[in-house]
C-alpha atoms as a PDB file:
ATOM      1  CA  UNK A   1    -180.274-194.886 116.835  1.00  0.00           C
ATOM      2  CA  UNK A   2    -181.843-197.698 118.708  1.00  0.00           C
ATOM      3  CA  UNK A   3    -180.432-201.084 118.856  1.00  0.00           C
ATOM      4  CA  UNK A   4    -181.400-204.052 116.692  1.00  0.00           C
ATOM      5  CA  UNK A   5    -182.934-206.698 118.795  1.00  0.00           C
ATOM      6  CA  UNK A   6    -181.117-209.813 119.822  1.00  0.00           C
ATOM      7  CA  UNK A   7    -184.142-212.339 119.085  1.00  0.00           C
ATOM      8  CA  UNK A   8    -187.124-211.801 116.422  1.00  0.00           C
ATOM      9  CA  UNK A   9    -190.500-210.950 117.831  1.00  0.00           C
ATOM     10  CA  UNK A  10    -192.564-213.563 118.478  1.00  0.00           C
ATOM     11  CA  UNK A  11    -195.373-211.918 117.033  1.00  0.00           C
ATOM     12  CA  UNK A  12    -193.774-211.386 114.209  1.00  0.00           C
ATOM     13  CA  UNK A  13    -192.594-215.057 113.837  1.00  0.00           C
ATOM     14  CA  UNK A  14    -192.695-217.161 115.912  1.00  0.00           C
ATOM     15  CA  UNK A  15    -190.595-220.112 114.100  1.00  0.00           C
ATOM     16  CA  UNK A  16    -187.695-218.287 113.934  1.00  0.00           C
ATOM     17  CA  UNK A  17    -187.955-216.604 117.578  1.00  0.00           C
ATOM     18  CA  UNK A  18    -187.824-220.347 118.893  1.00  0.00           C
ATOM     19  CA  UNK A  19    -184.755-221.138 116.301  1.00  0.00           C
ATOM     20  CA  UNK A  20    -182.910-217.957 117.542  1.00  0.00           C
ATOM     21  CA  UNK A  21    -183.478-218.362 120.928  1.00  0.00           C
ATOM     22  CA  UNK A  22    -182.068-222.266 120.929  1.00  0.00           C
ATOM     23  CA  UNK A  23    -178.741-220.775 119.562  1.00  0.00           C
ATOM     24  CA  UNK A  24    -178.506-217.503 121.124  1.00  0.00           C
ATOM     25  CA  UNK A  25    -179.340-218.862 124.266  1.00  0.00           C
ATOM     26  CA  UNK A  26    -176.052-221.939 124.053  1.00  0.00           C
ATOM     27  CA  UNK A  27    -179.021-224.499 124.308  1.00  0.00           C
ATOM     28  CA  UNK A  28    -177.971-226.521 121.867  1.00  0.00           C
ATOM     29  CA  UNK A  29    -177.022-226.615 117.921  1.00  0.00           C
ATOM     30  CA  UNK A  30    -177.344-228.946 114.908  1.00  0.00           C
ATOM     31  CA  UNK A  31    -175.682-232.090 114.913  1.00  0.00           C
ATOM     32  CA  UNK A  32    -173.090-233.239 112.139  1.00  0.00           C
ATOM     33  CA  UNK A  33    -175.770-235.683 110.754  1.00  0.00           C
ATOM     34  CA  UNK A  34    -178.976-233.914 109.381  1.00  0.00           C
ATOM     35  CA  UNK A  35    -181.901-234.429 112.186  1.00  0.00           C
ATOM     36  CA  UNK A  36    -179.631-235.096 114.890  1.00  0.00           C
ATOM     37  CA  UNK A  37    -178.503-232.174 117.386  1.00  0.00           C
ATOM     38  CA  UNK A  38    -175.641-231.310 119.911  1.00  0.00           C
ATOM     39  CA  UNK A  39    -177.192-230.315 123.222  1.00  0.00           C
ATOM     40  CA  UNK A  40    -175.207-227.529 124.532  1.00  0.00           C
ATOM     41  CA  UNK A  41    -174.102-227.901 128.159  1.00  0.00           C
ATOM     42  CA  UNK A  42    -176.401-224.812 129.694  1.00  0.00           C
ATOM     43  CA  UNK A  43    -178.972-226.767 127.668  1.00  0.00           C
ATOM     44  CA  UNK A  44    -178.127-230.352 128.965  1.00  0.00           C
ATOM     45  CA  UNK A  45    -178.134-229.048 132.399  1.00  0.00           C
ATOM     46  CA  UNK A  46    -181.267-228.038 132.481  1.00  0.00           C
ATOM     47  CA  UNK A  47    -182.561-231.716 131.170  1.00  0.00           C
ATOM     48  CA  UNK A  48    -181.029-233.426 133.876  1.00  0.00           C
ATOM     49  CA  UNK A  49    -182.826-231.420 136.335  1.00  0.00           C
ATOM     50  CA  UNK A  50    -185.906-231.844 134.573  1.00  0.00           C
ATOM     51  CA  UNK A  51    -185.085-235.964 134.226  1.00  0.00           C
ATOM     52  CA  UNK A  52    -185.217-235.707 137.942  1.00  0.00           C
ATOM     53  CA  UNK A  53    -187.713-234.213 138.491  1.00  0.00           C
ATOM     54  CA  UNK A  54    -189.300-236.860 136.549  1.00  0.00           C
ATOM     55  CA  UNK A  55    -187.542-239.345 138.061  1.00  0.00           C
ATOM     56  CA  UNK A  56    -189.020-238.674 141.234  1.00  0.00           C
ATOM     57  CA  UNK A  57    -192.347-237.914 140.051  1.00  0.00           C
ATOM     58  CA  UNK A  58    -192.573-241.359 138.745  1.00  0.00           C
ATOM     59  CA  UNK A  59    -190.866-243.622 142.109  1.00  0.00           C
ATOM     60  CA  UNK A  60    -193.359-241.399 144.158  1.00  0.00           C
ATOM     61  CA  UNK A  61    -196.003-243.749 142.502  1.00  0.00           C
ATOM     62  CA  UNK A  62    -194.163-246.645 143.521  1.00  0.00           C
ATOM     63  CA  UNK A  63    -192.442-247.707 140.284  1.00  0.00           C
ATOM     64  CA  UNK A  64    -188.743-248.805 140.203  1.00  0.00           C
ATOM     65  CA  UNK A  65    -186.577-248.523 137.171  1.00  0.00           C
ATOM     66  CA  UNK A  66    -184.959-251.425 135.218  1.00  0.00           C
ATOM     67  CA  UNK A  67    -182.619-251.458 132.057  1.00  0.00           C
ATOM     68  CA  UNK A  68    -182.757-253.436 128.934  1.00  0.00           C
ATOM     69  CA  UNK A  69    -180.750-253.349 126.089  1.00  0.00           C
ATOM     70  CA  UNK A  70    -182.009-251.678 123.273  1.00  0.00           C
ATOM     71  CA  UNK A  71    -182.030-253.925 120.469  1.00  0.00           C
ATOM     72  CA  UNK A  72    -184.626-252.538 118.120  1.00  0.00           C
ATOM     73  CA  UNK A  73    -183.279-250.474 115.931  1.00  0.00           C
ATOM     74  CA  UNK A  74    -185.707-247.784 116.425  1.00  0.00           C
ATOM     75  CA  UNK A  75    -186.733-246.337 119.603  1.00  0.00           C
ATOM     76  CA  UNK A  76    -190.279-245.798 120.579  1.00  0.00           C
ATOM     77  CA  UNK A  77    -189.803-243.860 123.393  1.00  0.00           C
ATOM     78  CA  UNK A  78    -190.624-240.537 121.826  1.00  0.00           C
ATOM     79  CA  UNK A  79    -193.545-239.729 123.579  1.00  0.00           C
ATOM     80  CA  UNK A  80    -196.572-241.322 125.159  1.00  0.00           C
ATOM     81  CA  UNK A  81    -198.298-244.470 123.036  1.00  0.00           C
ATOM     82  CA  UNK A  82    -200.808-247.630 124.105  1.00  0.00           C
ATOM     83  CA  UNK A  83    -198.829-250.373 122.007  1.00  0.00           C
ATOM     84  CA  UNK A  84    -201.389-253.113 123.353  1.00  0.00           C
ATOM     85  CA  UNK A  85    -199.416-256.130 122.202  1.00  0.00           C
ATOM     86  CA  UNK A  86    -198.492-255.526 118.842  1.00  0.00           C
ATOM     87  CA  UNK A  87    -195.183-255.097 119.955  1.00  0.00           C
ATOM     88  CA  UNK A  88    -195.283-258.092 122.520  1.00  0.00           C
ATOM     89  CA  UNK A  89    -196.354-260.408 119.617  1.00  0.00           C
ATOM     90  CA  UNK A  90    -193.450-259.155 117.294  1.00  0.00           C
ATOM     91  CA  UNK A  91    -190.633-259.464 119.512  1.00  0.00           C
ATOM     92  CA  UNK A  92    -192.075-262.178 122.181  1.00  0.00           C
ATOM     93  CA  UNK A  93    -192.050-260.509 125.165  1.00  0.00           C
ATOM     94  CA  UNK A  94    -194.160-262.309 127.760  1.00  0.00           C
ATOM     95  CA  UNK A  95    -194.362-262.058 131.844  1.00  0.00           C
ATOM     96  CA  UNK A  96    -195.751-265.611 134.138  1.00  0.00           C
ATOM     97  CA  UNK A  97    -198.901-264.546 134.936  1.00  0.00           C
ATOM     98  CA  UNK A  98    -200.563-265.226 139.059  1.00  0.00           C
ATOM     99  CA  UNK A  99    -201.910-268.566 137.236  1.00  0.00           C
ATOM    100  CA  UNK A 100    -198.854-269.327 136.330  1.00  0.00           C
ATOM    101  CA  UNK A 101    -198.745-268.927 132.513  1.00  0.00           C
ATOM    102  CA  UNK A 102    -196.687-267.661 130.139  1.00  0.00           C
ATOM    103  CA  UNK A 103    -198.678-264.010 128.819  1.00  0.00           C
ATOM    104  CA  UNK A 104    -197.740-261.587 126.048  1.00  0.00           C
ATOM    105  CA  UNK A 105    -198.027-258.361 127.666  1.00  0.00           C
ATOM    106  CA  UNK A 106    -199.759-255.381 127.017  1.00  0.00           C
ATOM    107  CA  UNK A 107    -197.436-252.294 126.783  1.00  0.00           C
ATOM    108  CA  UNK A 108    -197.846-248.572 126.535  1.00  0.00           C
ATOM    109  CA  UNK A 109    -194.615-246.557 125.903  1.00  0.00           C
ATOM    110  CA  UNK A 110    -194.280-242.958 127.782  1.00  0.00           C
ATOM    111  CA  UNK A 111    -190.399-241.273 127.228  1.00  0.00           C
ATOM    112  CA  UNK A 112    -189.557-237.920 128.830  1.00  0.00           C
ATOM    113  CA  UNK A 113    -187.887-236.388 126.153  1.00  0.00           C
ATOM    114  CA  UNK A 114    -186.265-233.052 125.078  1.00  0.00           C
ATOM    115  CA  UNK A 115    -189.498-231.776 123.893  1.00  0.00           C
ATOM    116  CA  UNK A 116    -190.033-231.099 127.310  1.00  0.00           C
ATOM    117  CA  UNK A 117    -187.569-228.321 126.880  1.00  0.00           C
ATOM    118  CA  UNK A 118    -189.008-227.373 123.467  1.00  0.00           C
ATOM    119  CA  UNK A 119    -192.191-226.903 125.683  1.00  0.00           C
ATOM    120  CA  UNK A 120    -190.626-225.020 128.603  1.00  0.00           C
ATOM    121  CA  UNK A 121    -189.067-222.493 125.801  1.00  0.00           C
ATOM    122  CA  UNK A 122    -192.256-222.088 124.472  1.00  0.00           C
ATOM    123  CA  UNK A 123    -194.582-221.635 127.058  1.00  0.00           C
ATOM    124  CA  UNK A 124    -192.237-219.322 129.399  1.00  0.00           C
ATOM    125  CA  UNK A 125    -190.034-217.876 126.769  1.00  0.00           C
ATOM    126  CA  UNK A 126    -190.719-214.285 125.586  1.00  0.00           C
ATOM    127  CA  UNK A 127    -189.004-211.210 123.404  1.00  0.00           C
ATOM    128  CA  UNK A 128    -185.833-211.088 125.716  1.00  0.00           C
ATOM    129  CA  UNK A 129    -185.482-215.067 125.885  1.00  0.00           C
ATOM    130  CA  UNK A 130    -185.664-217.659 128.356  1.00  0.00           C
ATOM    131  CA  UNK A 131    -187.684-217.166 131.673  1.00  0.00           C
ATOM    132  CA  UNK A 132    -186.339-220.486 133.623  1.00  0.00           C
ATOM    133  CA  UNK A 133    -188.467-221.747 136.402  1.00  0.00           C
ATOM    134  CA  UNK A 134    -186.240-221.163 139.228  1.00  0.00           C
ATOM    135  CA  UNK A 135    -186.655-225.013 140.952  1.00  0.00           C
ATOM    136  CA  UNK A 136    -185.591-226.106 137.546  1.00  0.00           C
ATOM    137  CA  UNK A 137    -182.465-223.801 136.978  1.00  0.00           C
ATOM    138  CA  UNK A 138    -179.644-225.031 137.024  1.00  0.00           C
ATOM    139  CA  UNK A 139    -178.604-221.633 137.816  1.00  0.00           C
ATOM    140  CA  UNK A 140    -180.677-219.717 140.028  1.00  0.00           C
ATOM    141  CA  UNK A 141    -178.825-216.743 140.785  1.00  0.00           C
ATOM    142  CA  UNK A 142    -175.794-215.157 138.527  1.00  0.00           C
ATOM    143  CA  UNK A 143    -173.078-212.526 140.504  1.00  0.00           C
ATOM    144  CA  UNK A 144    -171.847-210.373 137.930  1.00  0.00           C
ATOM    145  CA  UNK A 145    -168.752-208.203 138.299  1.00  0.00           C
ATOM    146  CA  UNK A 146    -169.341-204.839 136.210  1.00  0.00           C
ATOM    147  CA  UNK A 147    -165.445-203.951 136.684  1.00  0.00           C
ATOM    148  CA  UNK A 148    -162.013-205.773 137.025  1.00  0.00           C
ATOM    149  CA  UNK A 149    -161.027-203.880 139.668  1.00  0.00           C
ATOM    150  CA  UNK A 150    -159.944-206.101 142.899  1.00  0.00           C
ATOM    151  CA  UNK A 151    -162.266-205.309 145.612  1.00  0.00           C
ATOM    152  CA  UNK A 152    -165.028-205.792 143.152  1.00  0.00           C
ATOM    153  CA  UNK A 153    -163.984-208.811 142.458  1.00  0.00           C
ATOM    154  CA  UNK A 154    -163.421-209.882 145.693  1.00  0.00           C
ATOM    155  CA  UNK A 155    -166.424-208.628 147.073  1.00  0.00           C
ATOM    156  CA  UNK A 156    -168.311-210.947 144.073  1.00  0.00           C
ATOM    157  CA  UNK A 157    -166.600-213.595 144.944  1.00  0.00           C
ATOM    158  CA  UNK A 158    -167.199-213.694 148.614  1.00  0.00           C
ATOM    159  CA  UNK A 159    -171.000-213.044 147.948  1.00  0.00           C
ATOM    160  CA  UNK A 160    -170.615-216.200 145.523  1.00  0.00           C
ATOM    161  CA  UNK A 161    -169.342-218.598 148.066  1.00  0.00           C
ATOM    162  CA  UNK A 162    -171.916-217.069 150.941  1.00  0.00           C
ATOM    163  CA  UNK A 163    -175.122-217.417 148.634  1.00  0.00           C
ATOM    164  CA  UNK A 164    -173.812-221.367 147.689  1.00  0.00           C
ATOM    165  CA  UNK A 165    -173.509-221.944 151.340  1.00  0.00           C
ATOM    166  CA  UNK A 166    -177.436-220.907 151.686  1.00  0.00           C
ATOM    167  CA  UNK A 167    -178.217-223.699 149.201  1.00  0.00           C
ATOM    168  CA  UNK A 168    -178.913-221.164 146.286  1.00  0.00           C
ATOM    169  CA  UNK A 169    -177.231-222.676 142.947  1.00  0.00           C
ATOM    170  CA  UNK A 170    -175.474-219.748 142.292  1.00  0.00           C
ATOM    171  CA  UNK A 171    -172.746-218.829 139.658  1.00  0.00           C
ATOM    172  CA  UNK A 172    -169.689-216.100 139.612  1.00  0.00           C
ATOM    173  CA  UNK A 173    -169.768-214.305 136.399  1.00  0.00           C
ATOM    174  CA  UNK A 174    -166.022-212.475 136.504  1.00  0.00           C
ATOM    175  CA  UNK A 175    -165.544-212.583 133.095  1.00  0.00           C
ATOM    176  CA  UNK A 176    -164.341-208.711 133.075  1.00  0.00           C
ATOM    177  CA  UNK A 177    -162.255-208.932 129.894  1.00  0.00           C
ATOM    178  CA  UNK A 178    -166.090-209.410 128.497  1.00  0.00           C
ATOM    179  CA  UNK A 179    -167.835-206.193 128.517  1.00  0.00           C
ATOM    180  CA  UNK A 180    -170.354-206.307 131.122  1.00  0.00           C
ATOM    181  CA  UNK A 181    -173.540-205.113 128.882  1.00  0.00           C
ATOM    182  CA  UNK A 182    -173.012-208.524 126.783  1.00  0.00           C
ATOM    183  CA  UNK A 183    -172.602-210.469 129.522  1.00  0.00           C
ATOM    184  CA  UNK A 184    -176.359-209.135 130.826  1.00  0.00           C
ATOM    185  CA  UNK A 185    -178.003-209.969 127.718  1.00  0.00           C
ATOM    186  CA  UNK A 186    -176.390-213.446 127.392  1.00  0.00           C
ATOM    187  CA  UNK A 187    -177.739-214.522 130.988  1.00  0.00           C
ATOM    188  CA  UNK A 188    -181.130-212.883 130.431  1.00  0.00           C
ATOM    189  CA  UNK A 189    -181.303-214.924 126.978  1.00  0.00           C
ATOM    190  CA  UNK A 190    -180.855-217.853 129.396  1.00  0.00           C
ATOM    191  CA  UNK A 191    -183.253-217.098 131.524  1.00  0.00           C
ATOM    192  CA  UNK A 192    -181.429-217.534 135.032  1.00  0.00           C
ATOM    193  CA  UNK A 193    -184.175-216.273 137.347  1.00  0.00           C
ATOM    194  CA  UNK A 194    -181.687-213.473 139.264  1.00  0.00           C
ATOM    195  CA  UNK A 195    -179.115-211.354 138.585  1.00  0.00           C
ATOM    196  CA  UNK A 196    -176.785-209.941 141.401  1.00  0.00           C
ATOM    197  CA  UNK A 197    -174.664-206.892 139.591  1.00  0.00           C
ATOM    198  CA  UNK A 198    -172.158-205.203 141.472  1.00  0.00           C
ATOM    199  CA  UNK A 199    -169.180-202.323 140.361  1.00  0.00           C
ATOM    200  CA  UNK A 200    -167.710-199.952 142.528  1.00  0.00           C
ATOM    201  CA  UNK A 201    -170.410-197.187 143.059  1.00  0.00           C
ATOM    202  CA  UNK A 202    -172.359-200.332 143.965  1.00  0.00           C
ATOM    203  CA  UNK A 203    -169.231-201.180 146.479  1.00  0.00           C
ATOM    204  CA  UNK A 204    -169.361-197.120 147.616  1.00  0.00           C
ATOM    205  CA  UNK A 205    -172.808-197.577 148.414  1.00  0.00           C
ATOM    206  CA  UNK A 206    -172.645-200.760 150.347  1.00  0.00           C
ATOM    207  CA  UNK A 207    -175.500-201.960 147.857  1.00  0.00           C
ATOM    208  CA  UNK A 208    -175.738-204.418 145.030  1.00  0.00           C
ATOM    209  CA  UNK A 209    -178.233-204.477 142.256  1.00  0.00           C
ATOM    210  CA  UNK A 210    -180.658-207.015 141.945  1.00  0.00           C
ATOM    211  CA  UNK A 211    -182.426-208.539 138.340  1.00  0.00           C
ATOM    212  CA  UNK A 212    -185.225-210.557 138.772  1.00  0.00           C
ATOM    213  CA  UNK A 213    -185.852-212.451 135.059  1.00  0.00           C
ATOM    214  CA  UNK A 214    -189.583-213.358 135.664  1.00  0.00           C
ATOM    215  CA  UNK A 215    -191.480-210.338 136.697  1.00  0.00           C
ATOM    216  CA  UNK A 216    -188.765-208.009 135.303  1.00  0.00           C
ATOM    217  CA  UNK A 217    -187.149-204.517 136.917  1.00  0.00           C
ATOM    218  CA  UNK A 218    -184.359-204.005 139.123  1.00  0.00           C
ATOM    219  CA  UNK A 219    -183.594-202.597 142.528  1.00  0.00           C
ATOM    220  CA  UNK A 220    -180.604-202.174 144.980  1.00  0.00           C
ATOM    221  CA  UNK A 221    -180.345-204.046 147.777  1.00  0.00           C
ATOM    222  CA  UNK A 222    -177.676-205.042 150.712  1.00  0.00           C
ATOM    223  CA  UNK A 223    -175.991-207.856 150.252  1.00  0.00           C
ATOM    224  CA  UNK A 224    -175.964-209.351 153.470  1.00  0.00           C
ATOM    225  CA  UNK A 225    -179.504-209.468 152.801  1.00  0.00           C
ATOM    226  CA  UNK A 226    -179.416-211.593 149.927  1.00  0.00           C
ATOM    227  CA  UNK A 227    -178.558-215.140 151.631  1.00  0.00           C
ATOM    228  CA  UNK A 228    -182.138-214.617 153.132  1.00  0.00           C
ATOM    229  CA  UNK A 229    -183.929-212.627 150.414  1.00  0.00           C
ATOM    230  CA  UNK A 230    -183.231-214.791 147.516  1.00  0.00           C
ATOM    231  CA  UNK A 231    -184.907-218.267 148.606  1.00  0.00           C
ATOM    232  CA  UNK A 232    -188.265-215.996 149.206  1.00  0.00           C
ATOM    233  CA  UNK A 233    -187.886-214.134 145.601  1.00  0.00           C
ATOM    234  CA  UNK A 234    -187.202-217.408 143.988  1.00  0.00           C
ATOM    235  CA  UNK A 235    -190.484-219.094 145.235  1.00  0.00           C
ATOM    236  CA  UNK A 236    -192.472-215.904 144.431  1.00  0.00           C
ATOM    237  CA  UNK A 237    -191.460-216.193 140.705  1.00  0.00           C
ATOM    238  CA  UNK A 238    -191.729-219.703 140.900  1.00  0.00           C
ATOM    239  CA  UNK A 239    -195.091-219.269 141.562  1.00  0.00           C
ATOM    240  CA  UNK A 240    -195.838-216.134 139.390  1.00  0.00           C
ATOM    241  CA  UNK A 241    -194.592-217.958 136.178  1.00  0.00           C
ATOM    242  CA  UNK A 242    -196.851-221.070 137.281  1.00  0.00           C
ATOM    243  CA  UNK A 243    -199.784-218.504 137.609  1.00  0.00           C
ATOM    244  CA  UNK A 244    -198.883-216.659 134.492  1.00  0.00           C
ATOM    245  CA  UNK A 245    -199.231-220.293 132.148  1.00  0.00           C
ATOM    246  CA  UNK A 246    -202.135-221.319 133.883  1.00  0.00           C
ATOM    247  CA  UNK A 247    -203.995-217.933 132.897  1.00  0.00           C
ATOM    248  CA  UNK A 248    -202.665-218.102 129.329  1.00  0.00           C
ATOM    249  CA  UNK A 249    -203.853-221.992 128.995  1.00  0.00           C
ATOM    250  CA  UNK A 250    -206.963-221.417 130.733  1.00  0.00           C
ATOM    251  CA  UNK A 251    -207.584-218.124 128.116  1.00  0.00           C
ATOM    252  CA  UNK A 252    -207.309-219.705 124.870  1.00  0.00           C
ATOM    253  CA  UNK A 253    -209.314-222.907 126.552  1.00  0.00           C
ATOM    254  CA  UNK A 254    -213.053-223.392 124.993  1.00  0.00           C
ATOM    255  CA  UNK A 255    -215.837-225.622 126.796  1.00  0.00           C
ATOM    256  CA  UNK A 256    -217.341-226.817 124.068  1.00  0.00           C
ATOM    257  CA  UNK A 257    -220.802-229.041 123.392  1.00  0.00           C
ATOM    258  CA  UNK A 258    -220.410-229.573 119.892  1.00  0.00           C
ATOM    259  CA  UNK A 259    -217.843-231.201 117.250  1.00  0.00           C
ATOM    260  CA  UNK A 260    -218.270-227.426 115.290  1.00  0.00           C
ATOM    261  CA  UNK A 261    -217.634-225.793 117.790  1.00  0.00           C
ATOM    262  CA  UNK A 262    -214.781-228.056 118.866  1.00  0.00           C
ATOM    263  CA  UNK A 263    -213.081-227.811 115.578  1.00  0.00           C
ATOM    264  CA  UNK A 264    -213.431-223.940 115.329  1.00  0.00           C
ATOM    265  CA  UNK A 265    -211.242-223.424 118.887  1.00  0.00           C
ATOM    266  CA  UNK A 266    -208.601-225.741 117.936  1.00  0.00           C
ATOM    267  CA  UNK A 267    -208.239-224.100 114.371  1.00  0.00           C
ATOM    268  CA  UNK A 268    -207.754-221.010 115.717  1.00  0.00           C
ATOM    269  CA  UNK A 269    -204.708-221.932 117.811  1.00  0.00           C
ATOM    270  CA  UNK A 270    -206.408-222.659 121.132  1.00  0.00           C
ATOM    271  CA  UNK A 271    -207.866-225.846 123.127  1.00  0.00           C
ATOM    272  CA  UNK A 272    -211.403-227.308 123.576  1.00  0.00           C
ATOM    273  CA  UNK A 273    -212.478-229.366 126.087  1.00  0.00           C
ATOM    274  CA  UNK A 274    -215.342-231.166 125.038  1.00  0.00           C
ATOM    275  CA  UNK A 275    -217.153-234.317 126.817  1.00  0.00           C
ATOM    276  CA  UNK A 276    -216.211-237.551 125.175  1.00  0.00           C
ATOM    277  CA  UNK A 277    -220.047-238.585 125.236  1.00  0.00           C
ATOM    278  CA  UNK A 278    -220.684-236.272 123.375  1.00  0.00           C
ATOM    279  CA  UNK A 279    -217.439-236.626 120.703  1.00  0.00           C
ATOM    280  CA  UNK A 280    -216.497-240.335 120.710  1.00  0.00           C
ATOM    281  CA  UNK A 281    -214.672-242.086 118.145  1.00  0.00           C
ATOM    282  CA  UNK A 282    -216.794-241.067 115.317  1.00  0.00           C
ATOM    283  CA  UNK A 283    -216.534-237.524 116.503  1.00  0.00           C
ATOM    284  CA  UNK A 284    -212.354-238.385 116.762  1.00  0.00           C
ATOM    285  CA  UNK A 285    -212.764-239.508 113.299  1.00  0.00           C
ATOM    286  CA  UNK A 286    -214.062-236.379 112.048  1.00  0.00           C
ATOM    287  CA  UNK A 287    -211.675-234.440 114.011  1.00  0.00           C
ATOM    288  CA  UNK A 288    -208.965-235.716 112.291  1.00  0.00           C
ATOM    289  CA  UNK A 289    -210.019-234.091 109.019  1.00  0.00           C
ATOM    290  CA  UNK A 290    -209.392-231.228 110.152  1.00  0.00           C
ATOM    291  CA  UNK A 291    -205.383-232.029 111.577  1.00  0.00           C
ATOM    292  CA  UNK A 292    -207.237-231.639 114.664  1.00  0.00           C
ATOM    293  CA  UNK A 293    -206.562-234.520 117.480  1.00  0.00           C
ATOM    294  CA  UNK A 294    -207.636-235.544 121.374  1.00  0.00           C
ATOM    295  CA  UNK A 295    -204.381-234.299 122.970  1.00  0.00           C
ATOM    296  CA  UNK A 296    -205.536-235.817 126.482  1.00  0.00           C
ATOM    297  CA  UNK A 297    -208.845-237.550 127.725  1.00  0.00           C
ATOM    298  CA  UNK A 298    -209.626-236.534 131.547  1.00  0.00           C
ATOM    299  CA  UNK A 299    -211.924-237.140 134.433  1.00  0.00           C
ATOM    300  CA  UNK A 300    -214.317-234.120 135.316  1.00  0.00           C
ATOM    301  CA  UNK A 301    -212.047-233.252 137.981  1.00  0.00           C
ATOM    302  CA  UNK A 302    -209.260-233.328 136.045  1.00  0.00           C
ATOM    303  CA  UNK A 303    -207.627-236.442 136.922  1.00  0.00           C
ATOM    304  CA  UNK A 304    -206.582-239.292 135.251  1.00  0.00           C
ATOM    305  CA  UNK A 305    -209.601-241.268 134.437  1.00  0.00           C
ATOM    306  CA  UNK A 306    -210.413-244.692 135.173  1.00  0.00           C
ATOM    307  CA  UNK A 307    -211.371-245.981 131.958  1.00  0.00           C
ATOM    308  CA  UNK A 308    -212.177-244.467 128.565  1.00  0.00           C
ATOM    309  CA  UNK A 309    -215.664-244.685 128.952  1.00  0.00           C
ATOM    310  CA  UNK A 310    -216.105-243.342 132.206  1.00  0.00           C
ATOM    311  CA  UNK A 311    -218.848-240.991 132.542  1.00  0.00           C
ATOM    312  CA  UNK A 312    -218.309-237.370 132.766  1.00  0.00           C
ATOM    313  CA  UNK A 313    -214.862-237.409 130.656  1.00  0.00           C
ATOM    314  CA  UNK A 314    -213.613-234.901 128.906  1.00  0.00           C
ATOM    315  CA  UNK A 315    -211.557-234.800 125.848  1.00  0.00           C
ATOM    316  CA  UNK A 316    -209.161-231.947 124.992  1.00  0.00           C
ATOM    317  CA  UNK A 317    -208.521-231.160 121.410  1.00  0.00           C
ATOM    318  CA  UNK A 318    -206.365-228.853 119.278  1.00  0.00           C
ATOM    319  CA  UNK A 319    -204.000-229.296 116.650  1.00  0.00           C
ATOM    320  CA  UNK A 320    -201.121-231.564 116.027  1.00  0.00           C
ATOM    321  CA  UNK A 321    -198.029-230.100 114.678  1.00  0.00           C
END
């Protein structure tokens, strides 16, 4: 009799996939106060990677941080937003201009939030759970120990400490009194990007078997190779799972010439880029009767454009949920 499986389908639905895999995968759970959640800490570990990696994104540009005290009782920080000074006016907030004046400022608001996991679940997830990019995982590698017995253990433990020495953030999964097929399934629902198994035929054989998450299958390899191996196998599916969402995003992406045609893309689930000559305001305006909405205005390059009008933009559409 084959086994149930541990998440839904995606195909089949996709809501509840993404609801199972948040749990099953100890990313986080509800809170005690409806709309608020606990993030979990396998979940909360991978945000703080990815708030550095934003953090250091954003000083590479030259900006510095600064705290305030949050005395609004709401916070805007959700995701990105031109306030122009609507805000500034309300709550007085002005800066001494190179004249020497007193100015309200103008403000936009951009937060790095937790939908960034939300995203990352979605875009790399599939029917087995996470696939974690392995320069944001927390855990890159995972050195499981199929048996109790002592020189398994040992010999675990030893390739632990060598891999950590390499720089790989590795973690020792001796957890024997925890059969060893449920300890598999938990780290693949995670997503860590390796798995290192070894048990005593694996010991015999002066081999250990290696799970990569991202492109799937195992083999057997030596473990003295490993401290070597791993940083190379790493960047490989670093790169494959970059290649994989590019090819997904770039095949349900429409170029578009026309508002119809615009509308008909995003209503079927996908993207259209369309240029904003050609869709402007009025053309926004219409969109929006549709729940469809410009999700990003670019340069023809792709970059970030250097005013609204510019020519040669491009607006991408699809629909707001």
């Amino acid at each position: 009799m084959a086994k149930a499986p541990v998440l839904t389908s995606r195909a089949d639905d996709f809501p509840r996939w993404y609801q199972d895999l948040i749990t099953k995968a100890e990313l986080a759970d509800n809170g005690p106060v409806r709309g608020t959640m606990v993030i979990r800490p396998y979940g909360y570990g991978l945000w703080e990677r990815m708030q550095a990696e934003m953090d250091a994104r954003i000083k590479e540009t030259g900006t510095q941080n600064a705290y305030f005290p949050l005395l609004i009782p709401e916070s805007y920080l959700a995701t990105s937003h031109e306030l122009g000074q609507n805000f500034a006016k309300a709550f007085n907030t002005r800066y001494l201009s190179k004249d020497g004046r007193q100015e309200l400022v103008w403000q936009t608001s951009w937060g790095s939030t937790t939908r960034m996991i939300g995203a990352l679940v979605m875009m790399h997830g599939d029917d087995h759970g996470l696939r974690v990019p392995p320069r944001l995982a927390q855990i890159q590698a995972v050195v499981l120990a199929i048996k109790g017995e002592e020189a398994v253990l040992a010999k675990v433990r030893e390739l632990g400490d060598r891999l950590k020495a390499s720089g790989v953030r590795v973690h020792v999964d001796d957890r024997t009194d925890t059969p060893f097929g449920r300890r598999a399934v938990d780290w693949e629902l995670k997503g860590v990007p390796v798995r290192i198994e070894i048990g005593p035929r694996d010991l015999e054989n002066g081999t250990a078997m290696l799970a990569r998450r991202i492109p799937g299958g195992k083999e057997p390899v030596a473990p003295a190779d490993l401290a070597e191996l791993l940083p190379k196998i790493l960047e490989e599916d670093q790169e494959l799972l970059l290649r994989q969402s590019r090819e997904r995003r770039e095949s349900r992406t429409a170029e578009v010439s026309t508002l119809a045609e615009a509308v008909e893309a995003a209503t079927a689930g996908g993207w259209a880029r369309i240029p904003w000559a050609v869709l402007g305001e009025e053309g926004e305006a219409r969109l929006a009767e549709h729940a469809v909405t410009v999700r990003c205005l670019v340069a023809e390059d792709g970059s970030v454009p250097d005013a609204d009008d510019a020519p040669g933009n491009v607006a991408v559409v699809a629909r707001a949920y």
